[in-house]
C-alpha atoms as a PDB file:
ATOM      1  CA  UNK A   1      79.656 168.545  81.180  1.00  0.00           C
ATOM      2  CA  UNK A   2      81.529 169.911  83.982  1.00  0.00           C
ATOM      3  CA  UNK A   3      80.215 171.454  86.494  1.00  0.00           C
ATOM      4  CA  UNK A   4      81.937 174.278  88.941  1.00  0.00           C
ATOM      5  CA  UNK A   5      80.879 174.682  92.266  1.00  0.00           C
ATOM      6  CA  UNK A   6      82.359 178.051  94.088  1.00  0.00           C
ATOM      7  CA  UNK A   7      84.912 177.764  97.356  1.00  0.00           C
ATOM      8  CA  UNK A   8      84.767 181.260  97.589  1.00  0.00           C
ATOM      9  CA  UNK A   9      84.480 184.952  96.120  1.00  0.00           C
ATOM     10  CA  UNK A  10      86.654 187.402  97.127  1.00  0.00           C
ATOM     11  CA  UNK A  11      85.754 190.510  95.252  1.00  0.00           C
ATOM     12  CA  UNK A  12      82.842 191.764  92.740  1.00  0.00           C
ATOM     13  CA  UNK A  13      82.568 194.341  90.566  1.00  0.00           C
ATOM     14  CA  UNK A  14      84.823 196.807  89.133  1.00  0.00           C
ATOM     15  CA  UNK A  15      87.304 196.363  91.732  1.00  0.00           C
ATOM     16  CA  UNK A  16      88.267 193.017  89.633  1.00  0.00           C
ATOM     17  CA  UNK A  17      88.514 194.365  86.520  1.00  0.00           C
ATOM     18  CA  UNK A  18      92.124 193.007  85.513  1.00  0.00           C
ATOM     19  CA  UNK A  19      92.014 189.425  84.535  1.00  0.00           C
ATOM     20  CA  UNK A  20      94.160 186.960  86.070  1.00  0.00           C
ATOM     21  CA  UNK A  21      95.397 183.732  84.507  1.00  0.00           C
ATOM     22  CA  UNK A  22      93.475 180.766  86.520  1.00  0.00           C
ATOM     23  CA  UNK A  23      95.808 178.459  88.230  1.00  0.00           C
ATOM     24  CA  UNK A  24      94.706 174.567  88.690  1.00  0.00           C
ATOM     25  CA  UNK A  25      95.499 172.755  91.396  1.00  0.00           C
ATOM     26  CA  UNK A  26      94.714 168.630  91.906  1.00  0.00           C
ATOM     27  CA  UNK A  27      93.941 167.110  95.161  1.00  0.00           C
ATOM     28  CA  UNK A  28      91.174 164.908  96.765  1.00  0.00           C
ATOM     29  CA  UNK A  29      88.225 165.720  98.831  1.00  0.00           C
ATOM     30  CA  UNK A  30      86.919 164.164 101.536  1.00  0.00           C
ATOM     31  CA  UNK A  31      85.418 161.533  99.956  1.00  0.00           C
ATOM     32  CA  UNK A  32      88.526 161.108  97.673  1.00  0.00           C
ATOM     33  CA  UNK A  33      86.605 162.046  95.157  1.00  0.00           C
ATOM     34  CA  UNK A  34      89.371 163.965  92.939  1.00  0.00           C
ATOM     35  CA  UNK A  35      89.359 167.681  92.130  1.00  0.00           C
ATOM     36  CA  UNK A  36      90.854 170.793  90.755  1.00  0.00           C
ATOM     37  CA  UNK A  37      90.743 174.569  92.195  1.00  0.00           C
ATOM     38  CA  UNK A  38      90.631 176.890  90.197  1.00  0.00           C
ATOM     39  CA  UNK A  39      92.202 180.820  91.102  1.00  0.00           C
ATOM     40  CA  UNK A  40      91.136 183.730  88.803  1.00  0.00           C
ATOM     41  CA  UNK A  41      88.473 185.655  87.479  1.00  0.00           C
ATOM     42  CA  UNK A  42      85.056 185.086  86.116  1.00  0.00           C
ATOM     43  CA  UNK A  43      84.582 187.799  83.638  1.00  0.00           C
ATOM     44  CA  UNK A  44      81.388 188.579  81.833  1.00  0.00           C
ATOM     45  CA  UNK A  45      82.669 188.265  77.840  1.00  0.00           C
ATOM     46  CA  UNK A  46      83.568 184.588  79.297  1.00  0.00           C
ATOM     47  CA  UNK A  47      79.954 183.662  80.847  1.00  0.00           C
ATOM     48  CA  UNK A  48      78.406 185.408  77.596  1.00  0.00           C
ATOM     49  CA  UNK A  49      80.561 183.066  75.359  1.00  0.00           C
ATOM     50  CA  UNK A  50      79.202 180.192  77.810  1.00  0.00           C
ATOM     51  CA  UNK A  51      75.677 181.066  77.436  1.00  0.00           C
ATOM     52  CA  UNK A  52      75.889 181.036  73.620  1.00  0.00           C
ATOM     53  CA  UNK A  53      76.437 177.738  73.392  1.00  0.00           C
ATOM     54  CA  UNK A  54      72.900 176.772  74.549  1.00  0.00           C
ATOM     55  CA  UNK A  55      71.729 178.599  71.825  1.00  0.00           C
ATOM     56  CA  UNK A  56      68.700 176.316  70.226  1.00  0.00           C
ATOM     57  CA  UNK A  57      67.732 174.872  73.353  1.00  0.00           C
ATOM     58  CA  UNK A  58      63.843 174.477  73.658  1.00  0.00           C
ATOM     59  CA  UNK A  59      62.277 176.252  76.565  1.00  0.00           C
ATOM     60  CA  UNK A  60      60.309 174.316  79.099  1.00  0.00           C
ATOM     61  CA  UNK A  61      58.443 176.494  82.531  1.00  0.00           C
ATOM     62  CA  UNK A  62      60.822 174.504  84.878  1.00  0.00           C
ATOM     63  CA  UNK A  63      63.518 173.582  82.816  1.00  0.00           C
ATOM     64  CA  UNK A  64      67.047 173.616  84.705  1.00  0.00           C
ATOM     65  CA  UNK A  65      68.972 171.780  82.101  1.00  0.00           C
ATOM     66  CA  UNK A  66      70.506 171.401  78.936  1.00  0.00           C
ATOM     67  CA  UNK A  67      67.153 169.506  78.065  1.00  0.00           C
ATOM     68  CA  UNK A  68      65.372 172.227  78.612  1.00  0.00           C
ATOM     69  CA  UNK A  69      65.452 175.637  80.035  1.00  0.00           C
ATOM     70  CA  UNK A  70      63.057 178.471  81.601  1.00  0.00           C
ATOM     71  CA  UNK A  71      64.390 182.321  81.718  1.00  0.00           C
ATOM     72  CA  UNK A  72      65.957 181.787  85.297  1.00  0.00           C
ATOM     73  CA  UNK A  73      66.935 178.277  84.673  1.00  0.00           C
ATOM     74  CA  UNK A  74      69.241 179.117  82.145  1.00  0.00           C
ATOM     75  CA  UNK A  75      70.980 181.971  83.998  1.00  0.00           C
ATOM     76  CA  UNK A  76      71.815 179.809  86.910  1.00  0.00           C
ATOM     77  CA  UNK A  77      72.882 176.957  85.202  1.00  0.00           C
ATOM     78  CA  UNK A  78      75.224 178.869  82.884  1.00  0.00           C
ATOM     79  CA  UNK A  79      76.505 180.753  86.421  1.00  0.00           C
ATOM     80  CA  UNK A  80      76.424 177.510  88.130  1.00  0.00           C
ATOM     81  CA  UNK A  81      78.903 176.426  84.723  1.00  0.00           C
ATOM     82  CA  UNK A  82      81.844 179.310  86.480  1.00  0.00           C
ATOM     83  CA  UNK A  83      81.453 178.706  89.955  1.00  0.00           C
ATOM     84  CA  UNK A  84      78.732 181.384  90.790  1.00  0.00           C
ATOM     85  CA  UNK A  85      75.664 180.056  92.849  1.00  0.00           C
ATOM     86  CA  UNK A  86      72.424 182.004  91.865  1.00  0.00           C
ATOM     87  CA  UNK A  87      69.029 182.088  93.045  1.00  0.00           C
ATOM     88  CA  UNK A  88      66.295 180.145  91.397  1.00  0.00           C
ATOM     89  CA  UNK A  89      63.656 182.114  90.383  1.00  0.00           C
ATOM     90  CA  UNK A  90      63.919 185.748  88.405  1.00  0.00           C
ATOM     91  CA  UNK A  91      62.511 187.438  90.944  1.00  0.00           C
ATOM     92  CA  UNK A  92      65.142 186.235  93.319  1.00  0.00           C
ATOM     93  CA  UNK A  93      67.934 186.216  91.235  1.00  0.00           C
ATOM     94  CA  UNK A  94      66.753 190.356  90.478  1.00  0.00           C
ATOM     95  CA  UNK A  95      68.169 191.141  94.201  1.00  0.00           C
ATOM     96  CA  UNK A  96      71.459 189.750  93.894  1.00  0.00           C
ATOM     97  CA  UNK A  97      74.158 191.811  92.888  1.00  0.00           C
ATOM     98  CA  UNK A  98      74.696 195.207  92.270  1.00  0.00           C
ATOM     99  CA  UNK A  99      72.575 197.762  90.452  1.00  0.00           C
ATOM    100  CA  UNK A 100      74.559 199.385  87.156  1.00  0.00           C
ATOM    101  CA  UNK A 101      73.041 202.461  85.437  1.00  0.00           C
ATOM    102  CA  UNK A 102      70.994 200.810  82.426  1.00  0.00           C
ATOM    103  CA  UNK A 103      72.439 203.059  80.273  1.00  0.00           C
ATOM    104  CA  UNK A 104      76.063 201.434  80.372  1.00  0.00           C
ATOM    105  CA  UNK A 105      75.361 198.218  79.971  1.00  0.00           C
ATOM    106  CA  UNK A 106      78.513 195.586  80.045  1.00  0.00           C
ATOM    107  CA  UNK A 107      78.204 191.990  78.834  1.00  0.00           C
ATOM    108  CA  UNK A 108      76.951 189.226  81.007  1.00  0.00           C
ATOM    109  CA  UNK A 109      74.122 192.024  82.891  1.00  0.00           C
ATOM    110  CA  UNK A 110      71.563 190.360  83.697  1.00  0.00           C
ATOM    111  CA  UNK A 111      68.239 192.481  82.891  1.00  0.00           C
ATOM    112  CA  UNK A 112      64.872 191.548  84.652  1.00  0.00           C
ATOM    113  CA  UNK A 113      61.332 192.017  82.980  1.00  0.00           C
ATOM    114  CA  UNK A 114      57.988 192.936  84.967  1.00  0.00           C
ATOM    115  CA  UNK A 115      55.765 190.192  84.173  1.00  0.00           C
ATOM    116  CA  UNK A 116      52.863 190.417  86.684  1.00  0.00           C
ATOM    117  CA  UNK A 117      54.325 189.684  89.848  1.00  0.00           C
ATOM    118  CA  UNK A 118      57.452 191.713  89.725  1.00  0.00           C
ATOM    119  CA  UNK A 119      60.555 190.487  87.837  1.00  0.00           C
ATOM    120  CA  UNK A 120      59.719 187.366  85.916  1.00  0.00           C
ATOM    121  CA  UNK A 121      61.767 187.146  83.382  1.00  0.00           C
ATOM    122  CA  UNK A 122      65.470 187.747  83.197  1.00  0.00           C
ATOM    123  CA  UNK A 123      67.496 188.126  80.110  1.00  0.00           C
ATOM    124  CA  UNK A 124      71.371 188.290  79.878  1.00  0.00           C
ATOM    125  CA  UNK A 125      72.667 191.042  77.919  1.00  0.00           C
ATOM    126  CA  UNK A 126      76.002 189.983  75.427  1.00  0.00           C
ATOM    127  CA  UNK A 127      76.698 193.685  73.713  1.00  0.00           C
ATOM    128  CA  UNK A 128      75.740 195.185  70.797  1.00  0.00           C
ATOM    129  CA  UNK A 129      72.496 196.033  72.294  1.00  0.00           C
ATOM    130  CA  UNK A 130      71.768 192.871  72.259  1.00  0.00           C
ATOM    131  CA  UNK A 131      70.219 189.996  75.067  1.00  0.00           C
ATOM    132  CA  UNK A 132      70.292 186.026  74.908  1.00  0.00           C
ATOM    133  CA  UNK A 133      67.415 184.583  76.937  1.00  0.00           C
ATOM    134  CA  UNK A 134      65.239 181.447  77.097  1.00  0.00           C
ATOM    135  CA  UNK A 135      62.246 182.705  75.107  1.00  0.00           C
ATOM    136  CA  UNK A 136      58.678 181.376  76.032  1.00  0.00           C
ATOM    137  CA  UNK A 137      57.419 182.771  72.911  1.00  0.00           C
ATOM    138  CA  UNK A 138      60.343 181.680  71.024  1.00  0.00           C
ATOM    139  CA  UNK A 139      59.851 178.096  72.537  1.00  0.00           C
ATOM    140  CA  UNK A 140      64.257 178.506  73.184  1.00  0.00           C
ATOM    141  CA  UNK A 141      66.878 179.655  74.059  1.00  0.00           C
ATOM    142  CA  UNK A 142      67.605 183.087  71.260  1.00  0.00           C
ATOM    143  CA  UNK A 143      69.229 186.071  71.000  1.00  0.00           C
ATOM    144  CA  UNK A 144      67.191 189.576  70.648  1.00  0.00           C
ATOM    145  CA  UNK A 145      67.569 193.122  70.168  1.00  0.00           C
ATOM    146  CA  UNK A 146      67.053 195.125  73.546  1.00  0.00           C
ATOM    147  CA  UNK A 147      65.427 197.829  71.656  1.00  0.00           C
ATOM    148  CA  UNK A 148      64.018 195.631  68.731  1.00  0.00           C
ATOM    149  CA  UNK A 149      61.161 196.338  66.901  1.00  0.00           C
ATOM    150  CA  UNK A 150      57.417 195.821  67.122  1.00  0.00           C
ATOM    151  CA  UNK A 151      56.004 193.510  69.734  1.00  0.00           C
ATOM    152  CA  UNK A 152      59.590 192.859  71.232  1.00  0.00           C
ATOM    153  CA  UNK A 153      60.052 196.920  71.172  1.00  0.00           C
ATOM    154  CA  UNK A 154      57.464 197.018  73.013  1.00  0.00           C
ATOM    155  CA  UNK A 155      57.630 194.209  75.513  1.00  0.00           C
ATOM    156  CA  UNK A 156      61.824 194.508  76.260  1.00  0.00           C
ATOM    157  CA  UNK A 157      61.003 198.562  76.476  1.00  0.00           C
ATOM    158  CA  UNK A 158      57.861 198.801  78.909  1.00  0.00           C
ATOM    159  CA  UNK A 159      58.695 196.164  81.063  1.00  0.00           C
ATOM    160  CA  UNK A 160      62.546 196.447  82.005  1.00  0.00           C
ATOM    161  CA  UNK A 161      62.279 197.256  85.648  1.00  0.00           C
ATOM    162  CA  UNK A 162      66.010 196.285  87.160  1.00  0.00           C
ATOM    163  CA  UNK A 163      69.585 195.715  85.726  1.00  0.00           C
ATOM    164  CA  UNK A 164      71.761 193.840  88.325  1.00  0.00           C
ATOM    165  CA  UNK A 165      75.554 193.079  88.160  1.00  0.00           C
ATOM    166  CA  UNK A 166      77.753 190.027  89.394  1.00  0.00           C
ATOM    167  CA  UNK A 167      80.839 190.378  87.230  1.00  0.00           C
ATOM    168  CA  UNK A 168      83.395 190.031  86.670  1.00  0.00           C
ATOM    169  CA  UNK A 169      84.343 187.782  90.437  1.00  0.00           C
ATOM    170  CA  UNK A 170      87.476 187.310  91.723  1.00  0.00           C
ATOM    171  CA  UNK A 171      87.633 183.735  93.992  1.00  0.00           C
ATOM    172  CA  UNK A 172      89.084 180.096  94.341  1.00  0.00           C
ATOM    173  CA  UNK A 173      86.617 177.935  92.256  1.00  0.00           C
ATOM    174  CA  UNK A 174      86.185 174.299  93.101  1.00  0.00           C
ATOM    175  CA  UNK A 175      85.889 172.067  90.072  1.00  0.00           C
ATOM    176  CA  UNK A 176      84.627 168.749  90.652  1.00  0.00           C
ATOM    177  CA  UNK A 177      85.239 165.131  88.988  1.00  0.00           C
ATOM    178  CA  UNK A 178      82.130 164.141  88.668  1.00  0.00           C
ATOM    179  CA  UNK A 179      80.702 165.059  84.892  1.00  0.00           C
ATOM    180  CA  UNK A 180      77.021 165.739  83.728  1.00  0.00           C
ATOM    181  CA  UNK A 181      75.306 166.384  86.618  1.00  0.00           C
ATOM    182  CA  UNK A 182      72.044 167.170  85.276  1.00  0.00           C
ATOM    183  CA  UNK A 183      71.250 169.650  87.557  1.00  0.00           C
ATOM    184  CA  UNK A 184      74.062 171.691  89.486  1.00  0.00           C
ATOM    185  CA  UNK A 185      71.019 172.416  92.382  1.00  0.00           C
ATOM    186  CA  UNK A 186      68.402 170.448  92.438  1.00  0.00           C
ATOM    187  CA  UNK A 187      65.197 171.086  92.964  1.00  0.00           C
ATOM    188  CA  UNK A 188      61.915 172.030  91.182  1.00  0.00           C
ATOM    189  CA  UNK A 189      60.948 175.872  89.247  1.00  0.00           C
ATOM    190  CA  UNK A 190      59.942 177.836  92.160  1.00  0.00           C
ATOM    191  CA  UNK A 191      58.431 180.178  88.960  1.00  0.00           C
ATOM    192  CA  UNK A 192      55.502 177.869  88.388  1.00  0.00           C
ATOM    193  CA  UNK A 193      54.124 179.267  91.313  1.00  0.00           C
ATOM    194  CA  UNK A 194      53.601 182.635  89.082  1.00  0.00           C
ATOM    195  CA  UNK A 195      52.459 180.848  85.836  1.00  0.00           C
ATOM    196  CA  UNK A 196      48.771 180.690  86.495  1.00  0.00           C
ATOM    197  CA  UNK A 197      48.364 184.569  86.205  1.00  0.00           C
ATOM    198  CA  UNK A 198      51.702 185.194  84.188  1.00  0.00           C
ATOM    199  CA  UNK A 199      51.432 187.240  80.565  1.00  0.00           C
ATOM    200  CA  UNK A 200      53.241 185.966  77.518  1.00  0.00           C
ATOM    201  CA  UNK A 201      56.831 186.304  78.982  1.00  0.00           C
ATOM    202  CA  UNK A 202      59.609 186.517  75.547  1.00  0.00           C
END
């Protein structure tokens, strides 16, 4: 898999709006260690479509990988995928960006879920009124309805507490040689430290 690690952003938010063919550019870095740049927006119909294709995989408190994901895991390695560094945790990741009214939601949103100690879980919404999210419950990563029924009605609907937005970015994207780095950060789930008193999260 490749990974893409951001150079730099130059706008977010409405302001980059218009999409802009990427351009690619070779050259070496300074370990001659080739790579390409990349010029051109990060939209959020492109990280949605990127997201869906984890689909199925099994959730894991701590998972950062395609082996296995946790709610914030997933999120930053599918932002990691386009060249957007995120936060770790949910609860970090819920001040980052900007704050959209929840009631125009665009695709690739990312909506954050009390869960005992603030935001704990964070869900990615796609459209249609619908989310794709690595589901403790669910044991993966699945889609759900945002205003579903029964126990997900009533988890999703209580416990929404912040909507933050990072797309679409405009920047110069640097995309690496190297190929399946298992982890674009490193580092252990800084949300374990919330598990011990931590409600069934979906």
């Amino acid at each position: 898999m490749v990974l893409i690690w951001i150079r730099r952003i130059v706008a977010v938010g409405a302001l980059a709006s218009a999409m802009i063919t990427p351009k690619l550019e070779a050259q070496s870095t300074a370990r001659s260690q080739p790579s390409v740049h990349v010029a051109g927006v990060v939209d959020g119909s492109t990280v949605v479509e990127t997201a869906r294709r984890y689909l199925g995989v099994r959730y894991v408190l701590g998972g950062t990988t395609p082996n296995a994901f946790d709610c914030s895991g997933f999120i930053r390695y599918v932002f990691a995928l386009h060249g957007l560094p995120m936060p770790r945790t949910a609860h970090e990741q819920a001040a980052y960006g900007m704050a959209p009214d929840e009631k125009n939601l665009e695709p690739g949103d990312l909506l954050f879920f009390y869960g005992g100690r603030g935001a704990q879980h964070i869900a990615m919404y796609i459209g249609g009124d619908s989310i794709i999210h690595a589901s403790s419950s669910g044991h993966r990563v699945m889609l759900a309805r945002l205003s579903g029924t029964g126990t997900h009605r009533t988890w999703f609907g209580q416990r929404l507490i912040a909507v933050r937005r990072v797309l679409p970015a405009v920047g110069t994207f640097d995309l690496p040689a190297s190929l399946a780095i298992p982890d674009p950060f490193g580092g252990s789930s800084a949300d374990m430290a919330f598990a011990p008193s931590a409600p069934l999260i979906y």
